[in-house]
N, C-alpha and C. Protein backbone atom coordinates (compact mmCIF):
# COMPACT_ATOMS: atom_id res chain seq x y z
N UNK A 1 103.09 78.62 48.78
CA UNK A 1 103.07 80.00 48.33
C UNK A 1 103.94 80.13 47.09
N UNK A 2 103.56 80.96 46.13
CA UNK A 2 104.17 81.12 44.92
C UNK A 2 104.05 82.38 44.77
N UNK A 3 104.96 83.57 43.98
CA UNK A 3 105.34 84.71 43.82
C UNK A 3 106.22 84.37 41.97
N UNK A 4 106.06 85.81 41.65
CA UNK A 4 106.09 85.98 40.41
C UNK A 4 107.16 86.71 40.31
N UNK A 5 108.26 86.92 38.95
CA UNK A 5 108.97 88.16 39.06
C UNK A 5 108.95 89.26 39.94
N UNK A 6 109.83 89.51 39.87
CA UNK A 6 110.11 91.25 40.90
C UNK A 6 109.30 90.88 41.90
N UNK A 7 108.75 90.82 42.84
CA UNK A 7 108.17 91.09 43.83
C UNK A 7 109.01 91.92 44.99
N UNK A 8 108.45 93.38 44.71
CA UNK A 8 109.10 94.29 45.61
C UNK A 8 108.87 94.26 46.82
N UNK A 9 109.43 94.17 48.30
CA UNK A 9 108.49 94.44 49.60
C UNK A 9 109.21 95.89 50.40
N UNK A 10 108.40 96.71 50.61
CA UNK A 10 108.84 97.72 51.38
C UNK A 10 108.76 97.63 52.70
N UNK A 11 109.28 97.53 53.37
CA UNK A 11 109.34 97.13 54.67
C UNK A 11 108.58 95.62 55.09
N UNK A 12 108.69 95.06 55.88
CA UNK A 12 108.14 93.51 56.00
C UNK A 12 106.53 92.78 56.32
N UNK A 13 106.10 92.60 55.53
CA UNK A 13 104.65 92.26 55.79
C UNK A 13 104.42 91.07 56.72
N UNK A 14 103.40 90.82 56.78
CA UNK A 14 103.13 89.49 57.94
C UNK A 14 102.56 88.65 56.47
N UNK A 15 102.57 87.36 56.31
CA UNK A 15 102.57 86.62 55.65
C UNK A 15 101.76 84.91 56.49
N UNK A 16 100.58 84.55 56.52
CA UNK A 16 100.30 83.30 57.35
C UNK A 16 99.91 82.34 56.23
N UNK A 17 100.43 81.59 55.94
CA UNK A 17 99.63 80.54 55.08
C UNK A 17 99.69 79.30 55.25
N UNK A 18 98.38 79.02 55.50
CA UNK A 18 97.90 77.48 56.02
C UNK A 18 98.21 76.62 55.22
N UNK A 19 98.64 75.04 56.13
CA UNK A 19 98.63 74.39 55.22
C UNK A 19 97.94 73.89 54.55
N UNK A 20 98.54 73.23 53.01
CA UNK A 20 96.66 73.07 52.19
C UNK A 20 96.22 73.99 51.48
N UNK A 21 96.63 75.26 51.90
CA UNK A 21 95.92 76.38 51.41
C UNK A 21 96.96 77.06 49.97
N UNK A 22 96.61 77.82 49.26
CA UNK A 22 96.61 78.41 48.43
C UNK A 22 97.44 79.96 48.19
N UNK A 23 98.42 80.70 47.86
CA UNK A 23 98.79 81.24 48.15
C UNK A 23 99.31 82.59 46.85
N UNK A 24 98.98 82.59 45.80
CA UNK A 24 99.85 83.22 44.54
C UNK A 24 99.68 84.54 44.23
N UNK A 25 100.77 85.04 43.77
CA UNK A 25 101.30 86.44 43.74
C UNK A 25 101.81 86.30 41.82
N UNK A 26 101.41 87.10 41.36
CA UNK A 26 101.99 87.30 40.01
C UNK A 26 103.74 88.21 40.18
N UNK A 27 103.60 88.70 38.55
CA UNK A 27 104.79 89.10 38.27
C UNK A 27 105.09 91.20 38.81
N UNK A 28 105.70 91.49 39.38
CA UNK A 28 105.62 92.69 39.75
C UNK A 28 104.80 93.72 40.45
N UNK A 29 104.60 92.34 41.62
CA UNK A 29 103.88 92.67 42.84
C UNK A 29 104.62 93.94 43.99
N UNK A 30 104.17 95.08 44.44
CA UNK A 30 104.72 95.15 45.30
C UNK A 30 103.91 95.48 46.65
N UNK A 31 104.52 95.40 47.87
CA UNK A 31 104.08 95.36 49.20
C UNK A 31 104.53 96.74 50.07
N UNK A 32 103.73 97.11 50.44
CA UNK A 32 104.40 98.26 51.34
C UNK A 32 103.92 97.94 52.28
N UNK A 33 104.91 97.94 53.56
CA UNK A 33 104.43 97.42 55.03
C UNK A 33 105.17 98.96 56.08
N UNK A 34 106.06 99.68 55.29
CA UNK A 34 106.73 100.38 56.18
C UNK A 34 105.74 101.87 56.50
N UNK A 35 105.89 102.47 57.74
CA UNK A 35 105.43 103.78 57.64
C UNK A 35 105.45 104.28 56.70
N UNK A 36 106.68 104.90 56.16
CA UNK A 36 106.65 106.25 55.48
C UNK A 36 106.53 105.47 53.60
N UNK A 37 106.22 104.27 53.23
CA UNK A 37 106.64 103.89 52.15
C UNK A 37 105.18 104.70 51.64
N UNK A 38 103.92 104.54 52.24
CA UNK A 38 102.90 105.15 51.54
C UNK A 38 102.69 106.48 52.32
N UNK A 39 102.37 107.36 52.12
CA UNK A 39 102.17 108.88 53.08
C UNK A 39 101.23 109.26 53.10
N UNK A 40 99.68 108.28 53.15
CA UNK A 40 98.69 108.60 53.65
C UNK A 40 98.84 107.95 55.23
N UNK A 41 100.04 107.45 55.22
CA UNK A 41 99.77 107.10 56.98
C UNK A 41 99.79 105.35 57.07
N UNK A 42 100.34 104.52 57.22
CA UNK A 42 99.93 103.22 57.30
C UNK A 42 99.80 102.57 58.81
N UNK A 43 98.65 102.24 59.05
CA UNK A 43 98.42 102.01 60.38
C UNK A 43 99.54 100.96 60.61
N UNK A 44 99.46 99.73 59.69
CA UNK A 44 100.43 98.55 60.29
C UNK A 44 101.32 98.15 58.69
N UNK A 45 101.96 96.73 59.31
CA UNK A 45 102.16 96.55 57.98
C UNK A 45 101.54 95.66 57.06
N UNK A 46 101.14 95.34 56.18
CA UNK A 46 100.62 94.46 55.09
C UNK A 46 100.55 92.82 55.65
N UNK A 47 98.98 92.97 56.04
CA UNK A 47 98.84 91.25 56.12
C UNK A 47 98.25 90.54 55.63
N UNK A 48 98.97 89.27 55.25
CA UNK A 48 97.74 88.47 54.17
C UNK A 48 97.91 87.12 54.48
N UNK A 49 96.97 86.57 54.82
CA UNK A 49 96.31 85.54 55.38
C UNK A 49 95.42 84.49 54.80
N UNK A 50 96.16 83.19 54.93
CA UNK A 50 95.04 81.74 54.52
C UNK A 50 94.75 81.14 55.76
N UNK A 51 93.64 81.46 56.36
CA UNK A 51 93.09 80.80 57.28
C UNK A 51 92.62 79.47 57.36
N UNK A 52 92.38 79.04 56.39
CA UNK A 52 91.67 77.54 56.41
C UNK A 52 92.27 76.56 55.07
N UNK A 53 92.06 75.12 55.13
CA UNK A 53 93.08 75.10 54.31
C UNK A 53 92.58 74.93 52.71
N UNK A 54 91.59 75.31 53.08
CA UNK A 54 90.92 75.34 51.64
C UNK A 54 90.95 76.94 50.85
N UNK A 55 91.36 77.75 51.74
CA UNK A 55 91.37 78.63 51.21
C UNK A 55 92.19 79.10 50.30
N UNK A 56 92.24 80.49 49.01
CA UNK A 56 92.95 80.66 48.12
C UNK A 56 92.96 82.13 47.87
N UNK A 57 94.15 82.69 48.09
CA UNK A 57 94.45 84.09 47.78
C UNK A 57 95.60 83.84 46.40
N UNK A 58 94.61 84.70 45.27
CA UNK A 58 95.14 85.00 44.07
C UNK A 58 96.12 86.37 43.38
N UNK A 59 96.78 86.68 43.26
CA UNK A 59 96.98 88.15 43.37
C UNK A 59 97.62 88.15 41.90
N UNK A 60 96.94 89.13 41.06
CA UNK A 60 97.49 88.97 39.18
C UNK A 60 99.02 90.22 39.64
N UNK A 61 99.30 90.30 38.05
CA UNK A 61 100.47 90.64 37.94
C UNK A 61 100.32 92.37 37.79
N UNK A 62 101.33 92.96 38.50
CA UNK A 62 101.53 94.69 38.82
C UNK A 62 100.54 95.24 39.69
N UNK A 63 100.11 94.54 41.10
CA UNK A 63 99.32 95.18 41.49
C UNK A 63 99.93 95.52 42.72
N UNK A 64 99.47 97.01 43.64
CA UNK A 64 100.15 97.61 44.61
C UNK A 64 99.25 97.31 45.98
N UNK A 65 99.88 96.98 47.16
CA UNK A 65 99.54 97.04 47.93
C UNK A 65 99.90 97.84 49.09
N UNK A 66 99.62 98.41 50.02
CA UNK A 66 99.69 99.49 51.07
C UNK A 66 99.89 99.34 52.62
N UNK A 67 99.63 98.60 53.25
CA UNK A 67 99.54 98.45 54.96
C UNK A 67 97.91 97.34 54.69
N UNK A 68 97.83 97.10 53.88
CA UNK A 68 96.45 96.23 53.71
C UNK A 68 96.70 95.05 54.35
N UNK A 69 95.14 94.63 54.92
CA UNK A 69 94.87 93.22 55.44
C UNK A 69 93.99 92.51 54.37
N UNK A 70 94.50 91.37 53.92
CA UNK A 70 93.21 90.72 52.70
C UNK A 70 94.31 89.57 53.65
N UNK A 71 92.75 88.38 53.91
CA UNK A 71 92.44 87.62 55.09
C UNK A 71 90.98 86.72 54.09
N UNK A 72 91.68 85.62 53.73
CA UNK A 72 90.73 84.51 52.98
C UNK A 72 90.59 83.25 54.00
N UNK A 73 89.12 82.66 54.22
CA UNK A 73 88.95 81.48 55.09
C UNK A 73 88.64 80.45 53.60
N UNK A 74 88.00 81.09 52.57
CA UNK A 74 87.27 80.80 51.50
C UNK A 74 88.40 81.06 49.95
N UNK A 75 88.66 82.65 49.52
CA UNK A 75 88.96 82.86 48.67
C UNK A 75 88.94 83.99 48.25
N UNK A 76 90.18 84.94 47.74
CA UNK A 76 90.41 86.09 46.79
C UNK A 76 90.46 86.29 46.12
N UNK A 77 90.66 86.66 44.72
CA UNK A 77 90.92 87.05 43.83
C UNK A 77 91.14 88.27 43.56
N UNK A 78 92.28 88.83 43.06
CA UNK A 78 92.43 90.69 42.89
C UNK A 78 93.17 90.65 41.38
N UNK A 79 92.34 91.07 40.41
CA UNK A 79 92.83 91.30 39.24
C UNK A 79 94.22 92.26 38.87
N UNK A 80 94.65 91.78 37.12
CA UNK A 80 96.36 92.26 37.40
C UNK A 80 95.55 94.48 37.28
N UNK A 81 96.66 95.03 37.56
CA UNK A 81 96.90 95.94 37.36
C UNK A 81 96.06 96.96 38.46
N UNK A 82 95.78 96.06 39.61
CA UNK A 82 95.03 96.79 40.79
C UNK A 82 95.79 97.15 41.63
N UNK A 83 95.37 98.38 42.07
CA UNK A 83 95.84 99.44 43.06
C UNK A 83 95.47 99.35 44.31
N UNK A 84 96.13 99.05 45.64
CA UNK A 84 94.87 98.76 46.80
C UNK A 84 95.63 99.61 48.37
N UNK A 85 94.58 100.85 48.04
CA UNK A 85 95.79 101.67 49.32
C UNK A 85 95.42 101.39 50.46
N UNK A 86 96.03 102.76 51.47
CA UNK A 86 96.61 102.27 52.80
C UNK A 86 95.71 102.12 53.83
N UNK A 87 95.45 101.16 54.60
CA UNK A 87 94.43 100.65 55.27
C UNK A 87 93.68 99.59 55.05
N UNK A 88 93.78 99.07 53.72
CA UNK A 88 92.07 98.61 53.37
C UNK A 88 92.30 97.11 54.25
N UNK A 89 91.05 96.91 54.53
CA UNK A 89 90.63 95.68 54.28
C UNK A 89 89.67 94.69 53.67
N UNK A 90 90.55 93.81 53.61
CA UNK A 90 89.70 92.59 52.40
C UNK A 90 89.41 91.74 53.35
N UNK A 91 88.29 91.13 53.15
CA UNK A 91 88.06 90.00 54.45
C UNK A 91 86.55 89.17 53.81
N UNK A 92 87.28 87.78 53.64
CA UNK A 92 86.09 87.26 52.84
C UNK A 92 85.05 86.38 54.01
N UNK A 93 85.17 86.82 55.39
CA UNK A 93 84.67 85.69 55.87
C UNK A 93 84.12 87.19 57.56
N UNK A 94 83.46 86.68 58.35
CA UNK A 94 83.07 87.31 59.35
C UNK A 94 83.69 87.10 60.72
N UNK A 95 84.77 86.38 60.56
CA UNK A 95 85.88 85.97 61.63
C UNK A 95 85.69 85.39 63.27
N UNK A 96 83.87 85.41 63.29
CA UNK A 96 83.22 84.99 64.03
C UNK A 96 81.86 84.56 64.13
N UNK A 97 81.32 83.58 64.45
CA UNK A 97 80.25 83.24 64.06
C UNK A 97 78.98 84.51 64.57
N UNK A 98 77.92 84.47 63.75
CA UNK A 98 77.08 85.59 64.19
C UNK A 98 76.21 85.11 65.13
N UNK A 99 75.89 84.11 65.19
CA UNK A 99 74.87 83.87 66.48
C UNK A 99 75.86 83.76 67.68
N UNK A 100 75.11 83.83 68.62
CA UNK A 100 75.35 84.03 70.01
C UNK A 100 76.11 82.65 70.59
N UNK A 101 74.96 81.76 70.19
CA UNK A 101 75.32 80.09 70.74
C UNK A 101 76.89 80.07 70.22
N UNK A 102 76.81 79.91 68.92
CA UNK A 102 77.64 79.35 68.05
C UNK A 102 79.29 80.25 68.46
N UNK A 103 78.85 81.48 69.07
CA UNK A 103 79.87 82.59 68.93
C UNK A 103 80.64 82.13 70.06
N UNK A 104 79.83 81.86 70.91
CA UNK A 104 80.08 81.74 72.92
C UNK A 104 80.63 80.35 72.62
N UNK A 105 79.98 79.79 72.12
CA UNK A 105 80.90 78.12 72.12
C UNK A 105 82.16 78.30 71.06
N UNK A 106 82.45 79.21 70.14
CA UNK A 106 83.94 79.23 69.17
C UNK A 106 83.71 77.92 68.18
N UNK A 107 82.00 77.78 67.60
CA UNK A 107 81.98 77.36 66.36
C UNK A 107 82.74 77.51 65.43
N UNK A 108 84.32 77.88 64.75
CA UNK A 108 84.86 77.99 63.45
C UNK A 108 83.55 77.93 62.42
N UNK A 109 83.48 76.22 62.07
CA UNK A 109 82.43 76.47 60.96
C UNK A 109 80.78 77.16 60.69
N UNK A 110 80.69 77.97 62.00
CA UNK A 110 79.38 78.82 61.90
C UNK A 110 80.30 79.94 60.98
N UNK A 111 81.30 80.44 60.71
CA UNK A 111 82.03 81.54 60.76
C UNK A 111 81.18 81.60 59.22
N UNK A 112 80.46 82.43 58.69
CA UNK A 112 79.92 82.97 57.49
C UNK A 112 81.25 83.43 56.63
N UNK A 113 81.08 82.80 55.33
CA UNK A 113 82.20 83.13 54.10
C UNK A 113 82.06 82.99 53.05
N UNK A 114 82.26 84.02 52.08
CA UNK A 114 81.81 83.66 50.45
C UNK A 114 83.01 85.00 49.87
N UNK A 115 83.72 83.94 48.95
CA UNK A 115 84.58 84.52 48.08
C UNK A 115 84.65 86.23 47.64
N UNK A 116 85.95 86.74 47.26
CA UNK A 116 85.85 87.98 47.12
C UNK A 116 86.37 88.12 45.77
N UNK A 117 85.86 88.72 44.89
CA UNK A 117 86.84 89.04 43.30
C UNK A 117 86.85 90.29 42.53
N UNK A 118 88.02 90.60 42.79
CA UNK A 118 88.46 92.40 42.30
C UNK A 118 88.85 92.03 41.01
N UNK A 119 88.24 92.86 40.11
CA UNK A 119 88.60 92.98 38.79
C UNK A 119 90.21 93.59 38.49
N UNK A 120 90.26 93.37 37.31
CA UNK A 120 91.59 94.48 36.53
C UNK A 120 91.21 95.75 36.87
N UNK A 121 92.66 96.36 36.66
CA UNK A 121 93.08 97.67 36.74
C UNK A 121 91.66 98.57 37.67
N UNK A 122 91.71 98.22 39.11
CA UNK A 122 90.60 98.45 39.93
C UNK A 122 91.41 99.59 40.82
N UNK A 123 90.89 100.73 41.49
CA UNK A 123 92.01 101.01 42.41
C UNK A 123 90.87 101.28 43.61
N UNK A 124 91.40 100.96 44.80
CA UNK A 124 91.06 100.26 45.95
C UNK A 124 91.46 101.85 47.16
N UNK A 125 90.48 102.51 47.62
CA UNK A 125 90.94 104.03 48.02
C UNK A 125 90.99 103.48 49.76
N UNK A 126 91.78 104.24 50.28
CA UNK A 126 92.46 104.31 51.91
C UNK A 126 91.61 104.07 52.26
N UNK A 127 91.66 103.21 53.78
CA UNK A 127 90.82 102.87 54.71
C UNK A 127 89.26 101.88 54.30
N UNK A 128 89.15 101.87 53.38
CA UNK A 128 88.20 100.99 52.96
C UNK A 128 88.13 99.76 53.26
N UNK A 129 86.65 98.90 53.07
CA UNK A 129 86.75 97.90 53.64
C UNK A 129 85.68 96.93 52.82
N UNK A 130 86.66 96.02 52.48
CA UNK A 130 85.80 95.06 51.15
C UNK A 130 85.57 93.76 51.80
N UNK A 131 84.05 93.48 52.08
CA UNK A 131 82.96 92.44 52.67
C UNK A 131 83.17 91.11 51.68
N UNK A 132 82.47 89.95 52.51
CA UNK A 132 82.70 88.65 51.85
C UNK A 132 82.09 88.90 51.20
N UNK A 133 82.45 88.18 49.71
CA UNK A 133 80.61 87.89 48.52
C UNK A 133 81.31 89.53 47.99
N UNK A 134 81.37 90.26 47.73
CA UNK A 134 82.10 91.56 47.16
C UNK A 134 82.66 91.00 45.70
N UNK A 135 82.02 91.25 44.51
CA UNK A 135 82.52 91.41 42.93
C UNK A 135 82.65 92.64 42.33
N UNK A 136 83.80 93.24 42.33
CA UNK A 136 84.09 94.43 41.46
C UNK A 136 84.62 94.02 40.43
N UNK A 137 83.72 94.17 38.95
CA UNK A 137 84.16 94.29 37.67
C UNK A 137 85.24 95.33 37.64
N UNK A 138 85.82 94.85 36.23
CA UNK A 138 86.84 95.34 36.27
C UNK A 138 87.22 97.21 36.15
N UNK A 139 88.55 97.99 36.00
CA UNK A 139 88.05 99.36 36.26
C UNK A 139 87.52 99.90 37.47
N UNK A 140 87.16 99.45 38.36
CA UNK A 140 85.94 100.00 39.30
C UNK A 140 86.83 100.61 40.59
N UNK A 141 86.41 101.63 40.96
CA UNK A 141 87.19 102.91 42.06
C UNK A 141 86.46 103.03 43.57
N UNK A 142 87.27 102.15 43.92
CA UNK A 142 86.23 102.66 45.41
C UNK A 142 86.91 103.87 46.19
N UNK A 143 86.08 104.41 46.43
CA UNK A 143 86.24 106.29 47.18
C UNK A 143 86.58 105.02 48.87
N UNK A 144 87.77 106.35 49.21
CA UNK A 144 88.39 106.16 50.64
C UNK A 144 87.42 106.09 51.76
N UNK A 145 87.42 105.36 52.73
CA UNK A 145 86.60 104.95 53.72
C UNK A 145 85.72 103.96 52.98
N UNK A 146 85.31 103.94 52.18
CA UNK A 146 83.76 102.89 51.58
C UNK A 146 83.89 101.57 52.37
N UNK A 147 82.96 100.93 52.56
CA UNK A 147 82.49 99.64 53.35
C UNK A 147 81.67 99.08 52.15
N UNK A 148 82.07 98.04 51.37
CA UNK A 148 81.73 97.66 50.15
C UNK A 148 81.09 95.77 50.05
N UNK A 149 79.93 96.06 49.30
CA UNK A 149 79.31 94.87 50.10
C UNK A 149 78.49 94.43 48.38
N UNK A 150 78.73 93.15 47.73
CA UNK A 150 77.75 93.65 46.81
C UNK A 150 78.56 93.26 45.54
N UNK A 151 77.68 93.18 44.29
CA UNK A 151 77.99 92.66 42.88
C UNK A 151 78.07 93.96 42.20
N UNK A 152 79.32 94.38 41.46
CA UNK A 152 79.34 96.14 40.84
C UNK A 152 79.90 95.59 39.23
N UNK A 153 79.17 96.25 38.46
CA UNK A 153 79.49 95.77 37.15
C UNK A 153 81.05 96.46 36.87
N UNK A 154 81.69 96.55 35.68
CA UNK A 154 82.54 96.88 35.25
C UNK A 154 82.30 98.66 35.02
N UNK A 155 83.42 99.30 35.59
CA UNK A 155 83.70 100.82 35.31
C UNK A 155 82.94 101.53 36.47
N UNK A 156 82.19 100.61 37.49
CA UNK A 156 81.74 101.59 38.56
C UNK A 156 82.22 102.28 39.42
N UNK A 157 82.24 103.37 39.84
CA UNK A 157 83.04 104.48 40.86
C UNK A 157 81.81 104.53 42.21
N UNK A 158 82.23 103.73 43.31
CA UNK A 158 81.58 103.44 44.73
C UNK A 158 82.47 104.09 45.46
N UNK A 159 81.79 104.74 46.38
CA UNK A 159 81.55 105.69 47.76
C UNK A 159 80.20 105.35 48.81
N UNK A 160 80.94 105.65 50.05
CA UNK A 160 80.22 105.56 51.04
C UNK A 160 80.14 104.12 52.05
N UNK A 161 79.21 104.29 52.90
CA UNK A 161 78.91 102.87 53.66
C UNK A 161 77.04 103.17 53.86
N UNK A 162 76.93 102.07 53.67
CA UNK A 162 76.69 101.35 52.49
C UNK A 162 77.43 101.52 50.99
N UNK A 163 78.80 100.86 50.13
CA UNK A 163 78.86 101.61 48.78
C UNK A 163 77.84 101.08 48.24
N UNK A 164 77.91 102.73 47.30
CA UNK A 164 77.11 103.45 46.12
C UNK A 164 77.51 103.44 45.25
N UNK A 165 77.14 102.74 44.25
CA UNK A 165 77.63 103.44 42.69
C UNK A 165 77.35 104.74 42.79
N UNK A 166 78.30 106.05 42.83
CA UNK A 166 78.24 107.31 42.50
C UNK A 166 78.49 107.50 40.75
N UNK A 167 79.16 106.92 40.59
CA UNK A 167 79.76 107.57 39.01
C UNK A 167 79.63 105.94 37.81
N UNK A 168 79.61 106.18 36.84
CA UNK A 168 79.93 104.89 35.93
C UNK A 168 80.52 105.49 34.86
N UNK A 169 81.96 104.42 34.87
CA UNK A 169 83.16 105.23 33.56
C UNK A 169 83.12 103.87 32.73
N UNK A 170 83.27 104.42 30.91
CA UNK A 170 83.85 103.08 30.36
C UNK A 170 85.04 102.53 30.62
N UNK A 171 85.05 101.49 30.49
CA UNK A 171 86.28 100.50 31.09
C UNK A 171 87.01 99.90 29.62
């Protein structure tokens, strides 16, 4: 694991990283894990996770995090100057295999996974929840609650479950 200047933590996050695996934080990261640090409510505190040892969580420089879970079997990426509030989750993998056989026997490698990559200056709205295979160009706003699944060019504003491009801003 590697970390960059300043890295602020507000109250204590959970931190797992496999060995093998991949781990980096830029310069003026900060973490909020405590109740009251964000005041939309934080269910828990901030967890971030290398499950496998190939996996790789990237994190650029000045970006905020909230009570978030981002959980790589595969791979993250979250561009610098991203915003990612309270609740979300990132999850590049399905944490269980989808067939039945494979599920009932605790296949690991049935477990479905494909990389996740958040652009620059992106901001990431409460309770949301960002699917494996998920590319947000850079700029791009996901509205609170969204369940986000999908390739979004640069400057898109997504809402809903299924997200929607609702809005498109220049970036």
């Amino acid at each position: 694991m590697r970390y960059g200047k300043r890295l602020q933590l507000k109250g204590v996050p959970v931190i797992f990283n496999k060995s093998g695996a991949s781990l980096e934080m830029g310069d003026n990261v900060t973490i909020k894990s405590s109740f009251l640090s964000n005041l939309v409510g934080l269910y828990s505190r901030t967890i971030i996770v290398t499950r496998a040892s190939e996996a790789k969580i990237k994190i650029g420089n000045n970006v905020g995090i909230s009570g978030a879970t981002i959980y790589a079997r595969k791979g993250i990426e979250i561009g610098d100057n991203t915003l990612i509030g309270g609740n979300v989750k990132i999850l590049d993998n399905d944490f269980h295999p989808i067939e039945v056989e494979a599920r009932n026997a605790d296949i690991k490698e049935k477990i479905g996974t494909k990389p996740i990559k958040i652009g620059k200056n992106c901001f990431i709205g409460c309770n949301s929840i960002i699917l494996k295979g998920t590319e947000l160009g850079d700029g791009c706003v996901v509205g609170a609650g969204a369940v986000v699944s999908g390739k979004f060019e640069n400057g898109c504003v997504l809402a809903g479950n299924p997200a929607r491009v609702v809005k498109r801003m220049d970036v």
